[in-house]
Protein backbone atom coordinates (compact mmCIF):
# COMPACT_ATOMS: atom_id res chain seq x y z
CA UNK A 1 4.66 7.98 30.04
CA UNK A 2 7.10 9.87 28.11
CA UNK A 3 5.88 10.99 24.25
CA UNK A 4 7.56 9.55 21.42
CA UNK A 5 9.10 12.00 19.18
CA UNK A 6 8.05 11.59 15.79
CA UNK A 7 9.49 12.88 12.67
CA UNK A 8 7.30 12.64 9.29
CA UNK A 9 9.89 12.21 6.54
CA UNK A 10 8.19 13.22 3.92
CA UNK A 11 4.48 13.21 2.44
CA UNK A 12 5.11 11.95 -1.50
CA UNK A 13 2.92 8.79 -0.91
CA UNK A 14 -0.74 9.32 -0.89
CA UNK A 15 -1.79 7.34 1.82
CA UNK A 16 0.75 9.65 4.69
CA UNK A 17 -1.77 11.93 5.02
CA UNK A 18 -4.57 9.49 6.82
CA UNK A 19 -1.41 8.52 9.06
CA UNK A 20 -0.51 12.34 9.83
CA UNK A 21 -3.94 12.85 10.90
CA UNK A 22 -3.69 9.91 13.37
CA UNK A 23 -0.14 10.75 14.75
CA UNK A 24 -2.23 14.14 15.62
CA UNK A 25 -4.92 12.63 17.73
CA UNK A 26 -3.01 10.49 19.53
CA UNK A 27 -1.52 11.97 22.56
CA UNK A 28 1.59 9.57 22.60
CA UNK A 29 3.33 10.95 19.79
CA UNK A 30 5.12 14.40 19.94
CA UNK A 31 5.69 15.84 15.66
CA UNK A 32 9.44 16.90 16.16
CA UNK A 33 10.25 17.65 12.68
CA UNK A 34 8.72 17.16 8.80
CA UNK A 35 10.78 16.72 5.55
CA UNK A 36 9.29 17.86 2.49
CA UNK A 37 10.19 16.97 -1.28
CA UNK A 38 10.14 20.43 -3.41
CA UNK A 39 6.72 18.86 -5.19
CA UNK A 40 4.88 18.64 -1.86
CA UNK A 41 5.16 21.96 -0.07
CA UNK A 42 2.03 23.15 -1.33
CA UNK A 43 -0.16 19.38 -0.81
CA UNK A 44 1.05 20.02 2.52
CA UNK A 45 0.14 23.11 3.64
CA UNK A 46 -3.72 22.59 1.36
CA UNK A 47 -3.78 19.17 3.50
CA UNK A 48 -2.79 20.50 7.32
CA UNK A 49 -2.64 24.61 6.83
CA UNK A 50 -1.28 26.14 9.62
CA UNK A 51 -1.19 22.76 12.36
CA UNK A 52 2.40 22.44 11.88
CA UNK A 53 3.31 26.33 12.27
CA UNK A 54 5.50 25.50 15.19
CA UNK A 55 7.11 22.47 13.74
CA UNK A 56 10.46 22.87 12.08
CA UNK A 57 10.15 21.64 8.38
CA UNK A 58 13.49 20.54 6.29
CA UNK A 59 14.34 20.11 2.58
CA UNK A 60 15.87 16.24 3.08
CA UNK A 61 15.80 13.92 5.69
CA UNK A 62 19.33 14.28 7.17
CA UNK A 63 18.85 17.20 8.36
CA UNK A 64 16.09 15.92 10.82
CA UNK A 65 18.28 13.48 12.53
CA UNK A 66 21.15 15.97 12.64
CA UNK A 67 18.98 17.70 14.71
CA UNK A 68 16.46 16.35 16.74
CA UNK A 69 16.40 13.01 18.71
CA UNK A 70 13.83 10.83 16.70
CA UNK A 71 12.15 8.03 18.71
CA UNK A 72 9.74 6.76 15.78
CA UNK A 73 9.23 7.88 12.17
CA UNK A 74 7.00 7.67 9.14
CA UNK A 75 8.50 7.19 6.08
CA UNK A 76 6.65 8.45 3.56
CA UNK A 77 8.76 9.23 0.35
CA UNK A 78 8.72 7.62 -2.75
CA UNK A 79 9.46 4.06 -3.16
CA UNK A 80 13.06 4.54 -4.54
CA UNK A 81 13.49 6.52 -1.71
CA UNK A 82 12.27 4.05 0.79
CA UNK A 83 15.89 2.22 1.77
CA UNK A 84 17.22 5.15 2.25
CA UNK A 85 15.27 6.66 4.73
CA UNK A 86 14.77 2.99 6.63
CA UNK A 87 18.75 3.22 6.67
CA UNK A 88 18.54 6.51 8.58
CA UNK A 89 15.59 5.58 10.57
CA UNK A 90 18.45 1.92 11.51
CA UNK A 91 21.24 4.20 12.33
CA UNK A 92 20.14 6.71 14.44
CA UNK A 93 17.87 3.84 16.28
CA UNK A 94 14.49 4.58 15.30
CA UNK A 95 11.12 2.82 14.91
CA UNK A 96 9.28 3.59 11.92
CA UNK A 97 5.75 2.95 10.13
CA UNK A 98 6.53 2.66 5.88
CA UNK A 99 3.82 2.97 3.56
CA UNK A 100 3.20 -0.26 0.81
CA UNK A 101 5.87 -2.00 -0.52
CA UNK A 102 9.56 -0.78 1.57
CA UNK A 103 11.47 -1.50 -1.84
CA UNK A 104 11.21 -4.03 -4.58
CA UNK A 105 14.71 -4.71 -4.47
CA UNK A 106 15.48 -7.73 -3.01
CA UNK A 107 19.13 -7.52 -1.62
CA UNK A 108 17.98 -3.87 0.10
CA UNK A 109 14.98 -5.73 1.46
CA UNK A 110 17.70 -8.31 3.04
CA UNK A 111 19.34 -5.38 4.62
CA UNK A 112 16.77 -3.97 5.68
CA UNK A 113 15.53 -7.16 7.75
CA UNK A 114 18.89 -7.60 9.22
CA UNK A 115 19.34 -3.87 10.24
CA UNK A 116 15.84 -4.00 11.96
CA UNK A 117 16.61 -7.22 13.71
CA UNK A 118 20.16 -6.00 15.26
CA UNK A 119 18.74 -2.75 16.19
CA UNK A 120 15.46 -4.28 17.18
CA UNK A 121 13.52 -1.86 15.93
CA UNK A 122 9.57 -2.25 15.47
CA UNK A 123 9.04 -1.06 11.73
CA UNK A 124 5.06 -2.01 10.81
CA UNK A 125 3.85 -1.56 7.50
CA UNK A 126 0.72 0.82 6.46
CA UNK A 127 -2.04 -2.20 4.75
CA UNK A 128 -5.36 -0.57 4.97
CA UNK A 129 -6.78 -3.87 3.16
CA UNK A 130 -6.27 -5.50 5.34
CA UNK A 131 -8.14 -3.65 8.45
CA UNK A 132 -11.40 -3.72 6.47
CA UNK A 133 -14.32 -5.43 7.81
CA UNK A 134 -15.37 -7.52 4.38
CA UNK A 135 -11.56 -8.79 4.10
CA UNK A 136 -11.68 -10.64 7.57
CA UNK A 137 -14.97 -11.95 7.04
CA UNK A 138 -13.92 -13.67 3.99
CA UNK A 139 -10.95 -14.88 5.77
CA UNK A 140 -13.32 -16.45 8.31
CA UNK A 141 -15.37 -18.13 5.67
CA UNK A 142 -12.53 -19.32 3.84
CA UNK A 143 -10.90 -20.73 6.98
CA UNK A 144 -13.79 -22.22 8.69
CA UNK A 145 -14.72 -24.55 6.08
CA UNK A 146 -17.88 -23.01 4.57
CA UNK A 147 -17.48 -23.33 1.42
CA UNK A 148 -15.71 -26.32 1.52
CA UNK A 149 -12.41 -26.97 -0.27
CA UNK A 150 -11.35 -23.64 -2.04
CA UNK A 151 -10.66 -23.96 -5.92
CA UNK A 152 -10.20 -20.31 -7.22
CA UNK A 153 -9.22 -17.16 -6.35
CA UNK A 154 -9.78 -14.11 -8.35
CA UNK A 155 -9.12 -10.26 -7.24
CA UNK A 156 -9.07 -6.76 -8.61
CA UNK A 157 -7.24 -3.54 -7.76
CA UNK A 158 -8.41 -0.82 -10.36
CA UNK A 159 -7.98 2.65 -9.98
CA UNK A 160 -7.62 5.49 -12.23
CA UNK A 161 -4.06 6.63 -13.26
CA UNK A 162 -1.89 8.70 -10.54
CA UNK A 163 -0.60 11.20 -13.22
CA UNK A 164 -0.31 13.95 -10.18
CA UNK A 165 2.03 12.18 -8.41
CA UNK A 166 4.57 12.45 -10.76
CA UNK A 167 6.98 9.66 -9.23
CA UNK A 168 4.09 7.14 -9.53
CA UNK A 169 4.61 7.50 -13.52
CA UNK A 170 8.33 7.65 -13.49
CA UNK A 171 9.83 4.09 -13.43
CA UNK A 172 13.12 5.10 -11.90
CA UNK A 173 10.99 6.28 -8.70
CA UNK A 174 8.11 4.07 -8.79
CA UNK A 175 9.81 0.62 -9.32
CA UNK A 176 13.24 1.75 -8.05
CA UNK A 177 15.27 1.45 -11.01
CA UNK A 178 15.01 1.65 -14.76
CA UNK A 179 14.14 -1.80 -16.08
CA UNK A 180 12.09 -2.47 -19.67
CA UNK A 181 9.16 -4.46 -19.43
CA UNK A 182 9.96 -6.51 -21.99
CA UNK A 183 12.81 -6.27 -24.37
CA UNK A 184 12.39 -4.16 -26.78
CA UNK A 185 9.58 -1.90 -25.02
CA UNK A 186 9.50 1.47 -24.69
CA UNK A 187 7.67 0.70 -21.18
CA UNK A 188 8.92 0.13 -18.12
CA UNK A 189 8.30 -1.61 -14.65
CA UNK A 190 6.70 0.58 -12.09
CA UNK A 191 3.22 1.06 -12.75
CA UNK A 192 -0.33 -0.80 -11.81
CA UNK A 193 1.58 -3.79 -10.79
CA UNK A 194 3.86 -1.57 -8.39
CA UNK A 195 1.50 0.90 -7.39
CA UNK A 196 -1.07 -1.98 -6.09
CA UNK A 197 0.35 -4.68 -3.76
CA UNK A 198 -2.68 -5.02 -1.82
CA UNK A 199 -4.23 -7.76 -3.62
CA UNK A 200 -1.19 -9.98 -3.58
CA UNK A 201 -0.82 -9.31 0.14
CA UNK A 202 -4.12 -10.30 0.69
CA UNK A 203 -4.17 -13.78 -1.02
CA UNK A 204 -1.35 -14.87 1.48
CA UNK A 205 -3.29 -13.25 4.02
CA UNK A 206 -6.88 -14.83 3.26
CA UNK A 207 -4.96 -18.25 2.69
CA UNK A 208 -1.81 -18.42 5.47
CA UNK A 209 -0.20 -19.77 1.93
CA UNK A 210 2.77 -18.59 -0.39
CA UNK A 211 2.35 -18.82 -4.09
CA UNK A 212 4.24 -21.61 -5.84
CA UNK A 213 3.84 -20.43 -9.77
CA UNK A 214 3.41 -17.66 -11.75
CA UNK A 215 2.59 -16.14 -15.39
CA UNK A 216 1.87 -12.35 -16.21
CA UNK A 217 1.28 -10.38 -19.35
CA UNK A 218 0.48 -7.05 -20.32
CA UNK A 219 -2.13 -5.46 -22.33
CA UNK A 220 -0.98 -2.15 -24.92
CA UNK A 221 -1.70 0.82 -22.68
CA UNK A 222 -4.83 2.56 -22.55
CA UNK A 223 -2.83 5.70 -21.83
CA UNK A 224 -0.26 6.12 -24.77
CA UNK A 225 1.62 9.17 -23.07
CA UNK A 226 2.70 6.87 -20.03
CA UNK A 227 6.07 5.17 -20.00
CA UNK A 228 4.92 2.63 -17.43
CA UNK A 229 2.20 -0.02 -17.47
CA UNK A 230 -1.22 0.56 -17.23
CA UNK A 231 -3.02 -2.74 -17.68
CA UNK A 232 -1.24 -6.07 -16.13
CA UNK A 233 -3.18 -9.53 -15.23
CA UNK A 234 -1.35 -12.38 -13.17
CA UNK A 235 -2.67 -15.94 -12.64
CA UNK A 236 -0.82 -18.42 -11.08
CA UNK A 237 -1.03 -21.13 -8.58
CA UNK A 238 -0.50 -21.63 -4.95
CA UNK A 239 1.20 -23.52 -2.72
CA UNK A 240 -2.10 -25.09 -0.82
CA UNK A 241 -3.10 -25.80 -5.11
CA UNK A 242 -5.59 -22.80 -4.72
CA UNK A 243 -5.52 -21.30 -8.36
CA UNK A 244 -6.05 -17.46 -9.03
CA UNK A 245 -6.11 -14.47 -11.56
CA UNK A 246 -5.06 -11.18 -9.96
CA UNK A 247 -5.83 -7.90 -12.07
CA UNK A 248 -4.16 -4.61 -10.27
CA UNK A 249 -4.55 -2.60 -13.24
CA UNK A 250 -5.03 1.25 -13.82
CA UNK A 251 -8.73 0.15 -15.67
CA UNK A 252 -10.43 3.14 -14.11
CA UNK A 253 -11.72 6.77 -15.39
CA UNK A 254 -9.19 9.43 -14.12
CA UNK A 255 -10.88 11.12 -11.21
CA UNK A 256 -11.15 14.52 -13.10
CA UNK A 257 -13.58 11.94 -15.39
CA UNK A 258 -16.17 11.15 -13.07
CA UNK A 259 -18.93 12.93 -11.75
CA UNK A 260 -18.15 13.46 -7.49
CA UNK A 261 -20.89 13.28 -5.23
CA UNK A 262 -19.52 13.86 -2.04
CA UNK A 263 -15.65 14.10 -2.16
CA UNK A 264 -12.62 12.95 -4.40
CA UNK A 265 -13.17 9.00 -2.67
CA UNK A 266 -17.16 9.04 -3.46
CA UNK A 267 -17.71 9.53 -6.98
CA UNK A 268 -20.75 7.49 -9.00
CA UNK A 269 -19.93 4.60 -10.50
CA UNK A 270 -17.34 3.82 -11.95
CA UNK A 271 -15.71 4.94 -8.42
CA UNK A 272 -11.97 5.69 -9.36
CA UNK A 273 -10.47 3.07 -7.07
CA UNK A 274 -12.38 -0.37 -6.56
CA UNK A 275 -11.16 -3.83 -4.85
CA UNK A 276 -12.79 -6.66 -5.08
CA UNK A 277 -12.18 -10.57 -5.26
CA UNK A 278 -14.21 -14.09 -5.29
CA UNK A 279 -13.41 -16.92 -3.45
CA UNK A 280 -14.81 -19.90 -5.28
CA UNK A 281 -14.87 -23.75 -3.13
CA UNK A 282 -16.77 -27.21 -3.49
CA UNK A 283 -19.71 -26.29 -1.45
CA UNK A 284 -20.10 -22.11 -2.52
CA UNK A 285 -18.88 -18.90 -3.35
CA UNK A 286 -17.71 -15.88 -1.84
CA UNK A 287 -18.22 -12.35 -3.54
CA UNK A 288 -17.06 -9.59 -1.65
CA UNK A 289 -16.78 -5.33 -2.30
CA UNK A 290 -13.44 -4.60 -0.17
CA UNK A 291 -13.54 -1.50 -0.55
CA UNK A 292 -16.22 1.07 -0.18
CA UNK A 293 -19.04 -1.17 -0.54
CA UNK A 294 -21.81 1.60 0.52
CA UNK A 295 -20.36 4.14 -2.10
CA UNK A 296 -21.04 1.72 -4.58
CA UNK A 297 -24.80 1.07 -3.36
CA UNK A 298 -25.12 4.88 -3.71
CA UNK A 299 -23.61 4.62 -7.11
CA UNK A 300 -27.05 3.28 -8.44
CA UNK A 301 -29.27 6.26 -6.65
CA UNK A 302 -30.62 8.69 -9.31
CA UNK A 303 -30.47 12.37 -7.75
CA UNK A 304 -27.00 14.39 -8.19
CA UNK A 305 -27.44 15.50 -4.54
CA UNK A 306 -27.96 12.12 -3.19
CA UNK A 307 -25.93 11.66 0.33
CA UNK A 308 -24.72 9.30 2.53
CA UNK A 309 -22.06 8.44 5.21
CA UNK A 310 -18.82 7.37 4.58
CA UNK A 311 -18.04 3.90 3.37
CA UNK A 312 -16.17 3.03 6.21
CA UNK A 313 -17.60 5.09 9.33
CA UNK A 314 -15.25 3.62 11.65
CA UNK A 315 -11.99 3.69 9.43
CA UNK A 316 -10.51 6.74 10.66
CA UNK A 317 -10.57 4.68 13.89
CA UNK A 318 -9.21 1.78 12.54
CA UNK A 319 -5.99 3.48 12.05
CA UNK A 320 -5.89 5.13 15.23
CA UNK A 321 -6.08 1.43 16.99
CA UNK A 322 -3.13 0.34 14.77
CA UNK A 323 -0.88 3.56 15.82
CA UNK A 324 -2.14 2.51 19.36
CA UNK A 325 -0.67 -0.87 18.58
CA UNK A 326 2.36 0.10 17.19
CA UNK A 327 2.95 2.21 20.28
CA UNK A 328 2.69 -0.49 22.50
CA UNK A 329 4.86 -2.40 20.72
CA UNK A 330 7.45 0.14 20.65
CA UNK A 331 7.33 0.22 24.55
CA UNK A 332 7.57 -3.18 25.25
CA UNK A 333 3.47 -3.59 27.07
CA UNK A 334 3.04 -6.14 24.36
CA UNK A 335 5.05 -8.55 21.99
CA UNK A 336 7.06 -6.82 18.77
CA UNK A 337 5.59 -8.65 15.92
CA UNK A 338 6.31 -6.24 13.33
CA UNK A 339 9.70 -7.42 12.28
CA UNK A 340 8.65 -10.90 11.30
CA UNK A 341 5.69 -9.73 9.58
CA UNK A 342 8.45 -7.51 7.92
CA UNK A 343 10.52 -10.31 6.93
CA UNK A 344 7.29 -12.53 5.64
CA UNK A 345 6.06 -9.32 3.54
CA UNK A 346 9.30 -10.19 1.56
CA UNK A 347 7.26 -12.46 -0.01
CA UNK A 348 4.60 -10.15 -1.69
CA UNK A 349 7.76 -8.05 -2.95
CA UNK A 350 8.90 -11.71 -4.89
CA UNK A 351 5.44 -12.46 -6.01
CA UNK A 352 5.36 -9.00 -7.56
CA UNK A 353 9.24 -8.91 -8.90
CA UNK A 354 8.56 -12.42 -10.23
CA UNK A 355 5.38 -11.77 -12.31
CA UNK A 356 7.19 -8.70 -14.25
CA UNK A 357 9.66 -11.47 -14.69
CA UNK A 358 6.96 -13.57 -16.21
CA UNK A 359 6.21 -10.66 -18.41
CA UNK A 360 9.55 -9.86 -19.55
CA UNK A 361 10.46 -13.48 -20.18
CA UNK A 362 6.83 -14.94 -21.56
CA UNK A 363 7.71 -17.85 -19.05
CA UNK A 364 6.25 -19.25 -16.24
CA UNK A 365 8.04 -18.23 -13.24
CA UNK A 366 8.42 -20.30 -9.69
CA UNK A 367 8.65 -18.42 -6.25
């Protein structure tokens, strides 16, 4: 079977580099070509050294079409740059993998959907929430019944503040464009709420339900320096009458804060990046650690040099069964359902564009 020539357009997002390393172990993918921003040269080469010696590397993504043939893609650049590279990847006819959130502008996401549907293209989105172990269980709970009729929802994203990826802080590349958070503010949109969709993916995922309502508001930042927001909380209601309070804000130490014990994702409590949520119903509860449960049982050990195994064991496999997936998509041995899922993830972009509306306005907002 031939190889599908892959080109990695660029490494700015943080999660590309779990991807790269799967694109490497899997056989069916041939690295053609790699676009690098000026600010990631060096994160590069400390991530992969020499692997890619023999790999031709370019300043911007143009050049990569212009000259190589590019059978599938991951687009990795910052979210402003996002519909630009998915309008390469739709021109020149290639499948792609994008990391989070493809743009939170609506029209571009339209365009986006149609290009991928003329072209046919199989474009799946990276959502490591939602291959985790304690996130389908809770799905299962919810959805068989066992704890009855479901009342509340309540999540958390927190993580520490991405000040080294400078786009991350910089509203113009973070949200897309320049836009105040409220008027009158000296902040702007394109910070915790941005940077952490997972939690509103995953109540439409735990659920099969679109929200109906939403309010937002914003706390003063902890981090004065920062022109974005820090500290956001949504609550809202749903379409099934579910009601929830989402909090995806930056409420965590920085990691150069907190003491490591094993590497930069397995610090002591407080771990820098934490997920969790409750599902609350007329017969029970549901309290679940998405995200690195065993770091956090390790978290109350005593000894500085206390050790364990990774969190997730298996997760490094997890995301080599999704490229597997994606790869039989993209040759036809099983069904393409990554551009519906494409056009449904619209949704999580409108939940997230309409609670800084809520913010901005003070109002409740409908989806």
């Amino acid at each position: 079977m031939k190889k599908l020539n892959t080109a990695i357009l660029k490494i700015d997002n943080g999660h590309t580099h779990y991807i790269i390393e799967s694109i490497l172990a899997n056989d069916d993918f041939n690295v053609v070509a790699v676009s690098l921003s000026p600010e990631s040269v060096h994160t590069f080469y400390s991530y992969f050294g020499n692997r890619f010696d023999k790999i031709p590397i370019y300043d911007n993504d143009e050049e990569v079409f212009k000259n190589h043939s590019v059978d599938f893609a991951l687009l990795g650049g910052t979210n402003k740059e996002h519909y630009e590279q998915f309008k390469l990847c739709i021109e020149h006819g290639a499948n792609m993998l994008s990391m989070k959130i493809p743009t939170l502008n609506e029209r571009e996401y339209a365009e986006i959907c149609r290009g991928l549907e003329e072209k046919k293209l199989c474009c799946a989105i990276e959502l490591e929430m939602r291959w985790h172990c304690e996130v389908l269980r809770v799905k299962d709970l919810v959805q068989s019944g066992a704890i009855g009729k479901v009342l509340s929802f309540n999540a958390y994203n927190y993580s520490h503040f991405p000040t080294w990826v400078r786009w991350m802080t910089d509203p113009d590349g973070s949200y897309g464009r320049v836009v105040p958070i409220k008027t009158g503010e000296k902040r702007y949109r394109g910070g915790a709420l941005t940077d952490h969709p997972h939690i509103f993916d995953l109540i439409r995922f735990i659920f099969d339900c679109n929200v109906k309502r939403v309010y937002a508001d914003v706390a003063p930042n902890m981090r004065k320096e920062q022109c974005v927001e820090d500290m956001i909380y949504v609550i809202g209601e749903m379409e099934n009458g579910v009601i929830f309070s989402l909090d995806p804000s930056y409420a965590n130490k920085e990691k150069s804060d907190v003491v490591v014990a094993m590497d930069e994702d397995f610090s002591k409590f407080p771990r820098p990046v934490e997920v969790g949520l409750c599902v609350h119903g007329e017969k029970g509860s549901v309290i679940a650690d998405v995200y690195g449960s065993d770091a956090l049982s390790f978290a109350l050990k005593g000894s500085e040099d206390f050790k364990i195994w990774e969190a997730h064991p298996a997760f490094d496999d997890d995301r080599l069964a999704m490229m597997k997936r994606v790869v039989a998509m993209i040759r036809g041995e099983i069904p393409d359902t990554t551009r519906e899922f494409f056009k449904d993830y619209g949704n999580v972009m409108k939940f997230i564009n309409r609670s800084y509306e809520s913010v901005s306005s003070g109002e409740i907002i409908e989806i």
